[in-house]
Protein backbone atom coordinates (compact mmCIF):
# COMPACT_ATOMS: atom_id res chain seq x y z
CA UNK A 1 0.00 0.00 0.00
CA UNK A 2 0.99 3.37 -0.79
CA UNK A 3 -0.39 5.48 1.27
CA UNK A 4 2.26 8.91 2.14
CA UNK A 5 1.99 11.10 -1.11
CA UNK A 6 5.64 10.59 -2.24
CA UNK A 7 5.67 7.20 -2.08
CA UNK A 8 2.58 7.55 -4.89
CA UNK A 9 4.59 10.42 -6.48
CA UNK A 10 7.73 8.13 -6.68
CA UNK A 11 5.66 5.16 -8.12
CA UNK A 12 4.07 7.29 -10.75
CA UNK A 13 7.01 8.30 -11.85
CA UNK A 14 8.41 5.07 -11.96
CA UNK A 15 5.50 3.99 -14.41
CA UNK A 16 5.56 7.23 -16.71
CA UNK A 17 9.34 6.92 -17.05
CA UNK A 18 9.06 3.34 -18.43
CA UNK A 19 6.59 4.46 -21.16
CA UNK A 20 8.93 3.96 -24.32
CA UNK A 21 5.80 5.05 -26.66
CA UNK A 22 5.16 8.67 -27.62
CA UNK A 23 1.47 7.34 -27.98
CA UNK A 24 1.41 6.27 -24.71
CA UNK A 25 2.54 9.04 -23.00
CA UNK A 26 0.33 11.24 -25.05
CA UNK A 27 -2.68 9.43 -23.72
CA UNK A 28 -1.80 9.44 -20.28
CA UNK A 29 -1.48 13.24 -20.35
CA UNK A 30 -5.05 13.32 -21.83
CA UNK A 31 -6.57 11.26 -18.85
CA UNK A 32 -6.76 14.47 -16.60
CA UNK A 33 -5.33 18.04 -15.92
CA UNK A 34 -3.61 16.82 -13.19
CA UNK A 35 -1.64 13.34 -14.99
CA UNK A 36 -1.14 16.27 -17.60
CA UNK A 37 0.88 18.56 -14.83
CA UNK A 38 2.25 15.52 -13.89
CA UNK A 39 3.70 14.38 -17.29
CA UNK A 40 5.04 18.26 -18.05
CA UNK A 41 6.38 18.81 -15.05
CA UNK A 42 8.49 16.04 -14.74
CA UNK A 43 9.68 15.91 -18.47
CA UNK A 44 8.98 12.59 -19.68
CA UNK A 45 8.81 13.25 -22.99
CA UNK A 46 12.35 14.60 -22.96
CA UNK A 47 13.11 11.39 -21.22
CA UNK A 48 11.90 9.53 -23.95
CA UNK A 49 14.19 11.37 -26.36
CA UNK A 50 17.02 10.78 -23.90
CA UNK A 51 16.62 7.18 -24.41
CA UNK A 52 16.43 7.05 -27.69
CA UNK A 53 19.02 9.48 -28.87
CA UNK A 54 21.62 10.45 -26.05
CA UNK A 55 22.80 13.32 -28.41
CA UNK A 56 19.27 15.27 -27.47
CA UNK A 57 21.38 16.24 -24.02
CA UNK A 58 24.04 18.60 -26.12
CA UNK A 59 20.47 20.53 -26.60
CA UNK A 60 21.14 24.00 -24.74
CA UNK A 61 17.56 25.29 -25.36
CA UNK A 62 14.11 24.33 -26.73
CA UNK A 63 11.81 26.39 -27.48
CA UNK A 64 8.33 26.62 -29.64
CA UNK A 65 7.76 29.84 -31.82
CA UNK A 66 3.69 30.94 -31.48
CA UNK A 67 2.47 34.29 -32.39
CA UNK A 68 1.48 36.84 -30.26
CA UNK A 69 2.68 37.50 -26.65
CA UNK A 70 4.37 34.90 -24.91
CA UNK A 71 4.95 33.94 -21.04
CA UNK A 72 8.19 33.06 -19.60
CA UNK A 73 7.00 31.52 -16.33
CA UNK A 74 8.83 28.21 -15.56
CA UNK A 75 5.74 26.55 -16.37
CA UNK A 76 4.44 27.91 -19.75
CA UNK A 77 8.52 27.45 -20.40
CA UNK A 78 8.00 23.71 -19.35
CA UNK A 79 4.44 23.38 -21.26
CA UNK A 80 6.12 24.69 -24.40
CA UNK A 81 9.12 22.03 -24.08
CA UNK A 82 7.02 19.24 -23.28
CA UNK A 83 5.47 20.23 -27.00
CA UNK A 84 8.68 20.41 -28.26
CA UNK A 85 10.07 17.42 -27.44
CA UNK A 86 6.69 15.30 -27.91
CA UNK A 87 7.21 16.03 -31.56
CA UNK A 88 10.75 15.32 -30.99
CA UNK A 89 10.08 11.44 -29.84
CA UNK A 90 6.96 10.63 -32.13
CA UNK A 91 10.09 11.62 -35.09
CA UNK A 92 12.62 9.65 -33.41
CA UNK A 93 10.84 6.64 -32.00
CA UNK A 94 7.68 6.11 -34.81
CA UNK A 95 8.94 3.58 -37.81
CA UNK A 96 10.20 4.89 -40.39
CA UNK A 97 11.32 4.69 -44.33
CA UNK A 98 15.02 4.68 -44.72
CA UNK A 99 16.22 7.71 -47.46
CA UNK A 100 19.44 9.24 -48.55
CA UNK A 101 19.91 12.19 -45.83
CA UNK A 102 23.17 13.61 -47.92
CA UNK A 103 22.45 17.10 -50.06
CA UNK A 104 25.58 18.68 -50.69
CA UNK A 105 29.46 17.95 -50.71
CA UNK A 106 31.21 20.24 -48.25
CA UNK A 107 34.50 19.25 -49.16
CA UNK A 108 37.36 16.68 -49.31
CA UNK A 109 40.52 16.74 -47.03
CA UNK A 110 42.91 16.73 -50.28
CA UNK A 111 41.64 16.07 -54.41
CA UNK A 112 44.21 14.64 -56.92
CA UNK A 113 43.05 16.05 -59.99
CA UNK A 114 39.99 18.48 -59.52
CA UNK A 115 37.79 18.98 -60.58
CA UNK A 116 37.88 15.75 -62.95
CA UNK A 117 38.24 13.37 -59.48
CA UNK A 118 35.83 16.28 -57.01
CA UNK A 119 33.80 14.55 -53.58
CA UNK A 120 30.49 15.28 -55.80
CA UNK A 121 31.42 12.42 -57.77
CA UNK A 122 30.67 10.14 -54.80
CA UNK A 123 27.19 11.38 -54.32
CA UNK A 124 26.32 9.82 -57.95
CA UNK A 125 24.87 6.42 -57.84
CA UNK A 126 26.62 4.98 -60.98
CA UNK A 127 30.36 4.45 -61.90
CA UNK A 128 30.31 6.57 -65.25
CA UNK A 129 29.24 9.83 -65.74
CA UNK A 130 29.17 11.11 -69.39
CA UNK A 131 30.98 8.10 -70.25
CA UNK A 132 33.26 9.46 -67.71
CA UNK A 133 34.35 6.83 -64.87
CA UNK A 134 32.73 8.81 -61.58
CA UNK A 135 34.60 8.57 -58.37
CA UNK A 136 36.99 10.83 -55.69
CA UNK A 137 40.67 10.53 -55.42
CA UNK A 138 42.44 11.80 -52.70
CA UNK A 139 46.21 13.31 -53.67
CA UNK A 140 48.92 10.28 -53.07
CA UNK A 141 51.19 9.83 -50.10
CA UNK A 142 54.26 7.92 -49.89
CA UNK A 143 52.61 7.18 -46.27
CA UNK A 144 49.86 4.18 -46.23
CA UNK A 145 48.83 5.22 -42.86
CA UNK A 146 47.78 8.56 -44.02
CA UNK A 147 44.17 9.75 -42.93
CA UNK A 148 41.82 11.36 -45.77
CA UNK A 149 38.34 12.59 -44.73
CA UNK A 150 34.99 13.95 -46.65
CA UNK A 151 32.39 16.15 -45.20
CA UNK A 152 28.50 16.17 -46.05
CA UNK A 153 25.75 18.74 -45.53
CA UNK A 154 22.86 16.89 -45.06
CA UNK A 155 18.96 17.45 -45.89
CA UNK A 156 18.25 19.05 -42.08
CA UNK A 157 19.96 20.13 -38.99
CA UNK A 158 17.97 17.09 -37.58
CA UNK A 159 18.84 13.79 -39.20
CA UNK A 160 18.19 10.35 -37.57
CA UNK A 161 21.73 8.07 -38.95
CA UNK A 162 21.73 4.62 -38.47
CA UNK A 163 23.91 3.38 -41.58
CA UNK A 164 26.44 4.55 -44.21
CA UNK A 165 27.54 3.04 -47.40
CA UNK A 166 30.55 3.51 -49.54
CA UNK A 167 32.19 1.57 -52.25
CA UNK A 168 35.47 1.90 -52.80
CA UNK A 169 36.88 2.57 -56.85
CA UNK A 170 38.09 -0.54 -58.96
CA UNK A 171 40.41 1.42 -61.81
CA UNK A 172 39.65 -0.83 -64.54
CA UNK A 173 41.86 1.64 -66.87
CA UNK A 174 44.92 0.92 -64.71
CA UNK A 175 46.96 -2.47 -65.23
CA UNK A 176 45.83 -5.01 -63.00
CA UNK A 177 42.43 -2.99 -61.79
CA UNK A 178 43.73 -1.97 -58.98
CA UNK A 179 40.88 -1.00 -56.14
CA UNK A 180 42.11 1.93 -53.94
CA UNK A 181 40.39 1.51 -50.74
CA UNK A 182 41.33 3.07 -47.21
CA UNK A 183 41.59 0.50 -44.81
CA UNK A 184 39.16 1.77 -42.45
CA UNK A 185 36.56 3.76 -42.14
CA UNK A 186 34.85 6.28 -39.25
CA UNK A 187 32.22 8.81 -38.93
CA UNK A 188 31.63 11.82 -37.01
CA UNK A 189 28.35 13.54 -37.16
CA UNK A 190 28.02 17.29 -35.14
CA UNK A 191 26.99 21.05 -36.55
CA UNK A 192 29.53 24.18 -38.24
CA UNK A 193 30.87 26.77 -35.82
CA UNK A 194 29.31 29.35 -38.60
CA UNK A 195 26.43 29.55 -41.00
CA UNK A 196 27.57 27.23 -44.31
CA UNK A 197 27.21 29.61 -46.73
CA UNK A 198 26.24 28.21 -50.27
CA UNK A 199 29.27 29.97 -52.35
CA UNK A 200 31.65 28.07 -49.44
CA UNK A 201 30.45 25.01 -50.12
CA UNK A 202 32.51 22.99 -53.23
CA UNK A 203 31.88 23.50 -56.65
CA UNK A 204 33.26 23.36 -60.32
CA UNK A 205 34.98 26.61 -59.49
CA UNK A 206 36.76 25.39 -55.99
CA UNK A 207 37.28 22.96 -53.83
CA UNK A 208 35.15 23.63 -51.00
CA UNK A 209 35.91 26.26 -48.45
CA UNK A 210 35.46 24.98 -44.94
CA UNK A 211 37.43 22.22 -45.19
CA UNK A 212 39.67 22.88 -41.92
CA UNK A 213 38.33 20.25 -39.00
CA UNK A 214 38.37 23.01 -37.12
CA UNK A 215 35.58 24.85 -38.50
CA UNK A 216 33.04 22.07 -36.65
CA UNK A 217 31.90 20.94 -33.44
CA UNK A 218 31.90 16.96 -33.74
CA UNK A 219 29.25 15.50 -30.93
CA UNK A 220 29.58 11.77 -32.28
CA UNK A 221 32.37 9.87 -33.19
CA UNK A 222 31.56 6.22 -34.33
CA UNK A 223 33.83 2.85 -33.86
CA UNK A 224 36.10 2.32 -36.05
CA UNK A 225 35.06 -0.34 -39.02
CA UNK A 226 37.23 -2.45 -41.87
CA UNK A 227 36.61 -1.77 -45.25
CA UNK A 228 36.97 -4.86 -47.90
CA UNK A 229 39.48 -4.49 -50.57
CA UNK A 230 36.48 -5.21 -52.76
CA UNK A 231 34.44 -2.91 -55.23
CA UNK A 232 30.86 -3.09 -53.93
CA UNK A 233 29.00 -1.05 -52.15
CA UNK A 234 29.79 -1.59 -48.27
CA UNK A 235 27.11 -0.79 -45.56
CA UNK A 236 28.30 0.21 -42.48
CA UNK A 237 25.66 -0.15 -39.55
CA UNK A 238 26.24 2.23 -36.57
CA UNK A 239 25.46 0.53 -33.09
CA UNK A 240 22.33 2.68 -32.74
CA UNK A 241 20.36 4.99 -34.61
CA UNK A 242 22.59 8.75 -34.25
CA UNK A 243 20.17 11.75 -34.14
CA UNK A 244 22.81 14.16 -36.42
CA UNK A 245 22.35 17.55 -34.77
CA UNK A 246 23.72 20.06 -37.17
CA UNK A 247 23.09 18.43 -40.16
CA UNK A 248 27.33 17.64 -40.94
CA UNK A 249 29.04 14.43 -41.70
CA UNK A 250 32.65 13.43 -41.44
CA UNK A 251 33.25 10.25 -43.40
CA UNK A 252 37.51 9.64 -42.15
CA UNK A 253 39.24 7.06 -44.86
CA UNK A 254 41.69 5.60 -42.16
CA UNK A 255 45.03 4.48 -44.04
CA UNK A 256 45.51 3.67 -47.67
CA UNK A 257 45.76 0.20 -48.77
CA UNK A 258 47.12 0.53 -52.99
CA UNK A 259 50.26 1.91 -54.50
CA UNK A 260 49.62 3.43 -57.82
CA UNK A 261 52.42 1.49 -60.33
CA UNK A 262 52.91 5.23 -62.26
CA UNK A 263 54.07 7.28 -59.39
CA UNK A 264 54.74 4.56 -56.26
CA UNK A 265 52.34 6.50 -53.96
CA UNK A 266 49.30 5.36 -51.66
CA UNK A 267 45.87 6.57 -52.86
CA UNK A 268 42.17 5.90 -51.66
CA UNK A 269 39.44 6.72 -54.25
């Protein structure tokens, strides 16, 4: 029996917090005003979010934008929140259909011969281009441990990542059709320190103008996975589903596993 008021309080809380549906929880706040103030005021729906996507806690500030005058008492702050991040968990926790989340090529750490070899190449989805064979080459190194990396705007500041795929380029024009693969592969997901502006982004015309690392905050990092020496397209699972906040991707192409005959230097394409 639970008869003091905080061992009830501690019990219902106990329940709510175990609710992993944003259904559910939507229902139980429509039972009564008071399970409502209940639900708000202890944040369960940014629980929920928690759960499913620990990258929700680098979240400073939520807020919802209504017309008119609004109140900025700790509870319409709370009320507007608890809107905020229902939304958040129906997106994040209700099934969805898998789509490409990539828009636009930021850049590539180094290009051998742009813009013939550019990063845009990689977005196509077929090996030849105006008869031309498609792919990226990164410059050669007489290093095979050297790192290359890629960077990706992609179609919101809010994506939900659970897999990436990359194939790495069999150059049937080159004696023995060599594949130049990195031997690794990583990801980091996080948001620009500064607005991307369209004209920084690459291009025909350049290579891409925020290139630098330094010009990102990364808030995931992924394990590190093999790559096959094989050209076909390799999916790379990430243990859970990564909610991308910032709408960037780091692909990092971790060592170099071919020596070009011509020039006796490591490449990945």
């Amino acid at each position: 029996m639970l008869d003091h008021p905080a061992d009830l309080a501690r019990a219902s809380s106990t329940v709510f917090s175990m609710l992993d549906d944003p259904a559910d929880l939507a229902r139980a706040s429509a039972v009564s005003r008071s399970w409502r103030q209940f639900v708000i005021a202890n944040q369960f729906s940014k629980l929920q979010c928690l759960r499913a996507c620990p990258e929700v806690s680098t979240f400073m500030h939520v807020d919802v934008i209504t017309s008119g005058s609004s109140s900025t008492t700790r509870q319409d702050q709370l009320d507007r929140e608890h809107r905020a991040y229902t939304n958040l968990a129906h997106g994040l926790l209700s099934p969805y259909k898998p789509w490409d989340c990539i828009i636009h090529c930021i850049g590539a750490s180094s290009t051998d011969n742009f813009p013939v070899e550019t990063i845009e190449n990689t977005i196509e989805p077929m090996d030849l281009v105006e008869f031309r064979p498609s792919y990226w080459s990164s410059r050669g190194n007489r290093d095979p441990a050297a790192h290359e990396y890629l960077i990706y705007r992609l179609q919101a500041d809010l994506c939900l990542v659970d897999e990436i795929k990359m194939k790495p380029f069999k150059a049937l024009f080159q004696i023995g059709d060599p594949i130049y693969s990195a031997k690794s592969i990583r990801f980091q997901m996080g948001y620009p320190r500064s607005p991307l502006r369209p004209e920084a982004l690459v291009c025909d015309e350049n290579e891409g103008q925020l290139i630098d690392d330094r010009n990102y905050v990364w808030t995931y990092t992924s394990p590190e996975f093999p790559v096959l020496q094989e050209d076909v397209l390799q999916s790379f699972k990430l243990p859970r589903q990564v909610l991308c906040i910032g709408g960037v991707v780091k692909v990092e192409l971790l060592g170099r596993a071919q020596k070009q005959a011509i020039d006796g230097l490591y490449y990945v394409w």
